[in-house]
Every structure is written in structure tokens, then in C-alpha cells.
N, C-alpha and C. Protein backbone atom coordinates (compact mmCIF):
# COMPACT_ATOMS: atom_id res chain seq x y z
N UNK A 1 17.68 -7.94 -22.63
CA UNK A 1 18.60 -8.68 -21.80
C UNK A 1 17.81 -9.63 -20.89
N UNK A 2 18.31 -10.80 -20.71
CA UNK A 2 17.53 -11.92 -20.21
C UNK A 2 18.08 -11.83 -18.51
N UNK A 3 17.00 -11.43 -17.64
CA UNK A 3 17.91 -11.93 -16.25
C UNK A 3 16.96 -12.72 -15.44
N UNK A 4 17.77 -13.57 -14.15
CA UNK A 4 17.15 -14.24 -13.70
C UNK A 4 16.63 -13.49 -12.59
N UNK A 5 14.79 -13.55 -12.01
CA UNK A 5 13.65 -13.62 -11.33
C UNK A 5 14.72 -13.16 -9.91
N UNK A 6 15.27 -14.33 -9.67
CA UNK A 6 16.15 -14.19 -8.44
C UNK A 6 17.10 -12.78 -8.04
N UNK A 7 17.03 -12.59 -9.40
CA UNK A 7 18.29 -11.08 -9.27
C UNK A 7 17.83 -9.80 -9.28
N UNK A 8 16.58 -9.84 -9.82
CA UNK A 8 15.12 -9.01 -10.01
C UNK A 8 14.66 -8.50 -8.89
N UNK A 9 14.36 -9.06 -8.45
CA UNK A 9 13.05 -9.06 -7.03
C UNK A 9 13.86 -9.07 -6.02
N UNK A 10 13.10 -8.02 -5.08
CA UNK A 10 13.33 -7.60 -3.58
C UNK A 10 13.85 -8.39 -3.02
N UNK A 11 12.34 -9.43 -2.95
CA UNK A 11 12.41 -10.59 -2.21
C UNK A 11 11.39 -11.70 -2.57
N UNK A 12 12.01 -12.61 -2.84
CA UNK A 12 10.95 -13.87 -2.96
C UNK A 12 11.09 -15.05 -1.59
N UNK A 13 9.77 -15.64 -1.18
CA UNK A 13 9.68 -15.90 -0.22
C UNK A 13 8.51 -17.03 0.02
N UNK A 14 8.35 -17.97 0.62
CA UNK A 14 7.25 -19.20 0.50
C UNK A 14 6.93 -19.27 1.63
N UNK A 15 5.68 -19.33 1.99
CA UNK A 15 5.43 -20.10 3.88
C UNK A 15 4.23 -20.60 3.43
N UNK A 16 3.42 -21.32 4.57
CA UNK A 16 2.31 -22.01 4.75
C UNK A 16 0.80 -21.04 4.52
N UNK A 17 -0.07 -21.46 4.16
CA UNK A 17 -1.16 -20.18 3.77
C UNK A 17 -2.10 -21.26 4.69
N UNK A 18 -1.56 -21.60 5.87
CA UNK A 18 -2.73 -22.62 6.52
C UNK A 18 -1.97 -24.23 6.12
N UNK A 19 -2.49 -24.97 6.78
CA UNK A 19 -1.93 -26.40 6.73
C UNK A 19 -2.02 -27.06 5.22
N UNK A 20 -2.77 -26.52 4.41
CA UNK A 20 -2.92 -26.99 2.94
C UNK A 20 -2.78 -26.93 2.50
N UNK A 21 -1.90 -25.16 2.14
CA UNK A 21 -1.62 -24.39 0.83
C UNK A 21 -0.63 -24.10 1.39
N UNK A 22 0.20 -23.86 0.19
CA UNK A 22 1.49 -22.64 0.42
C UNK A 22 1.07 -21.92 -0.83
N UNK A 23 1.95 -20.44 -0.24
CA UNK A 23 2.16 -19.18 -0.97
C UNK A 23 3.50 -18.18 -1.22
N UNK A 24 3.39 -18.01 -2.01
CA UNK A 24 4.87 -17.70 -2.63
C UNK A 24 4.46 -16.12 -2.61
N UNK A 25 5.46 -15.25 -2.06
CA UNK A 25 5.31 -13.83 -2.35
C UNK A 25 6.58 -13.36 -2.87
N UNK A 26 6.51 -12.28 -4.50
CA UNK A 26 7.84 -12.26 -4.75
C UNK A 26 7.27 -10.41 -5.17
N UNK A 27 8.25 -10.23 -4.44
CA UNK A 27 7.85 -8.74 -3.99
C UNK A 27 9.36 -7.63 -4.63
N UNK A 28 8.89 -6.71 -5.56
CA UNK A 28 9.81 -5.86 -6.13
C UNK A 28 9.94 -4.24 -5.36
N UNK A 29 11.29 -3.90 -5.74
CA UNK A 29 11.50 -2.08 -5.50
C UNK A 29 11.56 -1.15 -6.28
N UNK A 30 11.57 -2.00 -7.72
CA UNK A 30 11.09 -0.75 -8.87
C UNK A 30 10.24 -1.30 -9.78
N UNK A 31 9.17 -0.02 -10.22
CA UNK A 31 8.01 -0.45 -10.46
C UNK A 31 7.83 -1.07 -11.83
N UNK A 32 9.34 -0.47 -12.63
CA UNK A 32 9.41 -0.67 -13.90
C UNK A 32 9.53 -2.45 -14.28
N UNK A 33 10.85 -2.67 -13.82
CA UNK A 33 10.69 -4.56 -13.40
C UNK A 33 9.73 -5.44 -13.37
N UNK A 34 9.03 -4.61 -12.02
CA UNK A 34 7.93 -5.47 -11.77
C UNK A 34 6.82 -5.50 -12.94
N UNK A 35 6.49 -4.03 -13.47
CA UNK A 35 5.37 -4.65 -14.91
C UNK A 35 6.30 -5.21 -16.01
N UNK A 36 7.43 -5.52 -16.17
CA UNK A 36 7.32 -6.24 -16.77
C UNK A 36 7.48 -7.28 -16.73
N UNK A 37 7.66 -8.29 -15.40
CA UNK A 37 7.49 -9.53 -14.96
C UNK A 37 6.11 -9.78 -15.17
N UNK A 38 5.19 -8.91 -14.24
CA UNK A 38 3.58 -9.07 -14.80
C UNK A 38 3.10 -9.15 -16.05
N UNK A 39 3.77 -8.03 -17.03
CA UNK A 39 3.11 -8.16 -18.22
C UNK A 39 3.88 -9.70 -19.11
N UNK A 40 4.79 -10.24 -18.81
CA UNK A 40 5.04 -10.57 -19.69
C UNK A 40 4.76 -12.59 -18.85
N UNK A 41 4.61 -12.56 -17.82
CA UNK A 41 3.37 -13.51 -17.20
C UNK A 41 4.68 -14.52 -17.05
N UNK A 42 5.97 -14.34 -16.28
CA UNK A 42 6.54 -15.22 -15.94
C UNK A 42 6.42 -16.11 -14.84
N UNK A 43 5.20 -15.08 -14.04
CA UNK A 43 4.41 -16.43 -12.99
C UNK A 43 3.03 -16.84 -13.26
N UNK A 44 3.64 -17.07 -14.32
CA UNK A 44 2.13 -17.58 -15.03
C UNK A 44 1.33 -19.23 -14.38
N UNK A 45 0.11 -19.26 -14.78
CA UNK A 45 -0.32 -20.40 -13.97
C UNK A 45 0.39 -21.78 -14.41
N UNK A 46 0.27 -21.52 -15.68
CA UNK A 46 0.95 -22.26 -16.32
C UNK A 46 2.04 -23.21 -15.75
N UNK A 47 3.22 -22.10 -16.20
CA UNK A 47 4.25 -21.91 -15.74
C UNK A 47 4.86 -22.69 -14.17
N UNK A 48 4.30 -22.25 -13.20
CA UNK A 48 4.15 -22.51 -12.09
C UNK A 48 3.85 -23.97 -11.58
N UNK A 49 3.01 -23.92 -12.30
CA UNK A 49 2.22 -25.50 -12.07
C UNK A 49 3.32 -26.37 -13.10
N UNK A 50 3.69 -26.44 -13.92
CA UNK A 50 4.49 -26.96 -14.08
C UNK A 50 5.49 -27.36 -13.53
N UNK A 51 6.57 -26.53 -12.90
CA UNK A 51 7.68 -26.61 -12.02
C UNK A 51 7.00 -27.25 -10.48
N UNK A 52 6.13 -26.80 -10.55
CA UNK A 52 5.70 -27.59 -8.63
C UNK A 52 5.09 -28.74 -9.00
N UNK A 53 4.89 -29.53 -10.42
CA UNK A 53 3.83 -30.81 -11.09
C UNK A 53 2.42 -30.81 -9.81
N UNK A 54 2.18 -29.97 -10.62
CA UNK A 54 0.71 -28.83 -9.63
C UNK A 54 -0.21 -29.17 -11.00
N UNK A 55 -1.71 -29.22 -10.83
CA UNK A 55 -2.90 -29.21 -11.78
C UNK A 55 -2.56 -27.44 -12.01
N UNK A 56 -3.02 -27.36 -13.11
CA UNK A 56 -2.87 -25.68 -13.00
C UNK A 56 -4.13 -25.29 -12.81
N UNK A 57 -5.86 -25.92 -12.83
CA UNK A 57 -6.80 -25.90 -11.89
C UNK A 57 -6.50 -25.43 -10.85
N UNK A 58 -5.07 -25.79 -9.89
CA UNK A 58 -5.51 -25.53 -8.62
C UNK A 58 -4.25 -24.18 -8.05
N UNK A 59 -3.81 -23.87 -9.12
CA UNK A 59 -2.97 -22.46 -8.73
C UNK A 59 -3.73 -21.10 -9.24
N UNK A 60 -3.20 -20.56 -8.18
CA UNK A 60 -3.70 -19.13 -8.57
C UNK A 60 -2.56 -18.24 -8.34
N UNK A 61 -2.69 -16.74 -9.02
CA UNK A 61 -1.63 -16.04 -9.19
C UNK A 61 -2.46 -14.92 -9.00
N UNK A 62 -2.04 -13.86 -8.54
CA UNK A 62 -2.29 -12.54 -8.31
C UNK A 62 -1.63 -11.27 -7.98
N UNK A 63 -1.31 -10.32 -9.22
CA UNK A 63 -0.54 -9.47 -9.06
C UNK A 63 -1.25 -8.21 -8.36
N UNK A 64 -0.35 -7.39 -7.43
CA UNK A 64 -0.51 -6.78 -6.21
C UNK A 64 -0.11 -5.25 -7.09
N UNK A 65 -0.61 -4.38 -7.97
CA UNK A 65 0.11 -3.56 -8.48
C UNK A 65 0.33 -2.66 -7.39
N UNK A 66 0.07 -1.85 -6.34
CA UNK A 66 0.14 -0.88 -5.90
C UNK A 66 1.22 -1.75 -4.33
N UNK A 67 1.20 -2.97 -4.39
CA UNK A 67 2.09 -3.25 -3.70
C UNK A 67 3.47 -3.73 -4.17
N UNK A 68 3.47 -3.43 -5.69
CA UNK A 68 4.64 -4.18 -6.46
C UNK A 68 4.85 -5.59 -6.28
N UNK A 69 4.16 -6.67 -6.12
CA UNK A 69 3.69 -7.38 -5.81
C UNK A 69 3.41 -8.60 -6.40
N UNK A 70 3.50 -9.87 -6.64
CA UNK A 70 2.83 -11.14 -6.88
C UNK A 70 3.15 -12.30 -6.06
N UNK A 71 1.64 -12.62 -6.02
CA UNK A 71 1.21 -13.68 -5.21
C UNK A 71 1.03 -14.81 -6.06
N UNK A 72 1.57 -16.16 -5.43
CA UNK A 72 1.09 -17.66 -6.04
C UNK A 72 0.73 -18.38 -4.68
N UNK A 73 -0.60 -19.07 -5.15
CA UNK A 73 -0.85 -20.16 -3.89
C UNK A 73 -0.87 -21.33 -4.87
N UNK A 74 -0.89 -22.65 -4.03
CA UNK A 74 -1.84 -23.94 -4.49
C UNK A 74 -1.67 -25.01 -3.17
N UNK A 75 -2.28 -25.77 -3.11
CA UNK A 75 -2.28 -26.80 -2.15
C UNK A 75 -0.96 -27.64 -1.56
N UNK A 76 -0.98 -27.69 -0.92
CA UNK A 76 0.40 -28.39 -0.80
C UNK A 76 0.16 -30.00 -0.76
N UNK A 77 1.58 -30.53 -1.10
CA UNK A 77 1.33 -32.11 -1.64
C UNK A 77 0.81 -32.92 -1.07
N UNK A 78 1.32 -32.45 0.34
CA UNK A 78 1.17 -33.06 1.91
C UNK A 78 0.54 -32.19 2.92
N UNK A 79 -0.15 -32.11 4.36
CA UNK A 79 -0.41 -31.10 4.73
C UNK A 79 0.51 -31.08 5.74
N UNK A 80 0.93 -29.73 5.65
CA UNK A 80 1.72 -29.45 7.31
C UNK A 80 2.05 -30.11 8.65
N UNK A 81 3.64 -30.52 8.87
CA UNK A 81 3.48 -31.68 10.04
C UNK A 81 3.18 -33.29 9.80
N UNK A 82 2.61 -33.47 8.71
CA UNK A 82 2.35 -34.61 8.35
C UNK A 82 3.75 -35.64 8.42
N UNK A 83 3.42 -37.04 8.35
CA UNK A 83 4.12 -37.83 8.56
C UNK A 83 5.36 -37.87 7.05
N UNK A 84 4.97 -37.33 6.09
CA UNK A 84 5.41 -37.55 4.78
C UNK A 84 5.40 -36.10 4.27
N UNK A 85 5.84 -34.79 5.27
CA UNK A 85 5.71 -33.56 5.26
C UNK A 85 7.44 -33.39 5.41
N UNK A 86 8.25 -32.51 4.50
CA UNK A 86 9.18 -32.45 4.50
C UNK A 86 10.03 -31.18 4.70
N UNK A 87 8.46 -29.92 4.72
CA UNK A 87 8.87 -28.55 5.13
C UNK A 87 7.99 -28.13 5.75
N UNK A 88 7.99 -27.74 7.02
CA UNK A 88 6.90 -28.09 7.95
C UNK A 88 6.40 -26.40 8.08
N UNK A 89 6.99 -25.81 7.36
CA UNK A 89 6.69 -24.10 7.51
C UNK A 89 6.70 -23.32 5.95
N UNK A 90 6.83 -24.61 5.05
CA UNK A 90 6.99 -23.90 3.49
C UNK A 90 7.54 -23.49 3.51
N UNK A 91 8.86 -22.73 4.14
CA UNK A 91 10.03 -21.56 4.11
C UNK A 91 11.18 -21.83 3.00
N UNK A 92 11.32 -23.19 2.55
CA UNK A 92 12.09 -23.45 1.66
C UNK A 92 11.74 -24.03 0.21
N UNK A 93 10.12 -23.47 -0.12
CA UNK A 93 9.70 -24.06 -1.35
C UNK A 93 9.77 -23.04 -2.59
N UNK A 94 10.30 -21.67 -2.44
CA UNK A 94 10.61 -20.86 -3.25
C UNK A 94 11.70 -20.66 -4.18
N UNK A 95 12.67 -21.87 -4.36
CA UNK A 95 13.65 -21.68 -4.68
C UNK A 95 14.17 -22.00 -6.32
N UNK A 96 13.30 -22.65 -7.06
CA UNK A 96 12.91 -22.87 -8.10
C UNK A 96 12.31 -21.37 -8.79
N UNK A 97 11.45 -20.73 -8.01
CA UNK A 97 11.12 -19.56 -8.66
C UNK A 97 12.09 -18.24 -8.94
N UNK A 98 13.59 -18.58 -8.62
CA UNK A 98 14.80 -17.70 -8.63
C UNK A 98 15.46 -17.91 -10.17
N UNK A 99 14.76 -19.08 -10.32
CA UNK A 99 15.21 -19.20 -11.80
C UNK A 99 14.57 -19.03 -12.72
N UNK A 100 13.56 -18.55 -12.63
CA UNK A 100 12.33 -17.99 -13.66
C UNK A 100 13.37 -17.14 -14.50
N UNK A 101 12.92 -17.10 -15.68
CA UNK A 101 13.78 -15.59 -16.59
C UNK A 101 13.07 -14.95 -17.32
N UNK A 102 13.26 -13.35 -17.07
CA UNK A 102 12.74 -12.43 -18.00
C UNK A 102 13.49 -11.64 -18.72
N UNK A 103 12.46 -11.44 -19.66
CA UNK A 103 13.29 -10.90 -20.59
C UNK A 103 13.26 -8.75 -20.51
N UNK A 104 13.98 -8.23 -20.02
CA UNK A 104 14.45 -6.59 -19.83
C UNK A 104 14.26 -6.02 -21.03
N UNK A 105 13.39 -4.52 -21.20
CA UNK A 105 14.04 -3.63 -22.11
C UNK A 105 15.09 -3.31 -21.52
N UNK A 106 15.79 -2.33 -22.80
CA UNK A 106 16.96 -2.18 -23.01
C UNK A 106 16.93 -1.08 -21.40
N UNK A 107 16.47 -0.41 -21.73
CA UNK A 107 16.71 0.95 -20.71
C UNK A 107 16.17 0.16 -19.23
N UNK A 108 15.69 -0.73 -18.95
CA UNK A 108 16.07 -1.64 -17.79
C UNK A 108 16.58 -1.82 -17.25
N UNK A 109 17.11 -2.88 -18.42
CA UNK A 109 17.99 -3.74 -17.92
C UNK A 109 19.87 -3.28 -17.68
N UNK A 110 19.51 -1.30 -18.00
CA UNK A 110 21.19 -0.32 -17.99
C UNK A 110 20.52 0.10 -16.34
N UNK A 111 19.72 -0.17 -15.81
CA UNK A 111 19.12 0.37 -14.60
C UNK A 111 19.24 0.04 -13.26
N UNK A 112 19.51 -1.71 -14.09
CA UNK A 112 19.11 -3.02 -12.76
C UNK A 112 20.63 -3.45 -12.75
């Protein structure tokens, strides 16, 4: 069963990682979900960098297993405050990642 990222996860969430980067934290409550978002690499660098038209050089991803957990950074377009800065706290750059989709086993996706 195919569901969307957004309906999945705890919580997904974006802020500033410093004036240059933002970071996306999309944080789960069951552990089963979450490996298989990880294993099956729907925040992939790839992936990611695509939707933000990001170098994928400059993203990184890092899954948090014992925190249920994944992390994405990369630079931001503009830096923080800037004159041509349009989210001055990153709080609203996560919203694209609600539509990511994975794909559930069966006994999952009777769970979620």
C-alpha cells in the first residue's frame, strides 16, 4: 500500500542549521515505518535534491536509528535575513517532503 511521508511520520519539520543551511527533521513513532522509509531511501540524496533543485554534492541525509529518525541538510539558496530571503527561520521549507511516497508491507500498512 502506497502512503504519503506526511501521514507516516510523527513529525516533519525544517528550521535554519545556522544562516546557510537548513535541515529537515522527519521524525517517526513506530519503528516498523520508519525502516522502511530508510530502507527503501525515500529521502534519498537524490531524491531530495531534486525537489529543492539542490546539487546533490551538497545534501546530506542521515538516518538516526535509535532515534527513529532522519535528518536532511543542504545550503540554503539565500542566507538568512537576506535581502532576497523569503523564510527567515526555514520553518516553512518542509512541505514538499509530505508528499514523498512509500511504499507499506502489507501487515503495515493494516497497522498505520
Amino acid at each position: 500500500m502506497r502512503r504519503r511521508l506526511g501521514e507516516l511520520a510523527q513529525l516533519i519539520r525544517s528550521k535554519n542549521a545556522g544562516p546557510f543551511w537548513l535541515t529537515f527533521d522527519v521524525m517517526f513513532d513506530d519503528p516498523e515505518i520508519y525502516r522502511q522509509v530508510r530502507d527503501q531511501e525515500v529521502l534519498s540524496v537524490e531524491r531530495v535534491a531534486a525537489c529543492y533543485r539542490q546539487d546533490p554534492a551538497s545534501v546530506l541525509v542521515f538516518a538516526h536509528d535509535t532515534a527513529l529518525a532522519i535528518k536532511v541538510s543542504f545550503p540554503r539558496p539565500v542566507s538568512s535575513g537576506s535581502a532576497r530571503d523569503t523564510d527567515v527561520f526555514g520553518g516553512q521549507q518542509y512541505a514538499p517532503l509530505m508528499d514523498f511516497t512509500v511504499d507499506l508491507s502489507e501487515a503495515t500498512a493494516t497497522r498505520s
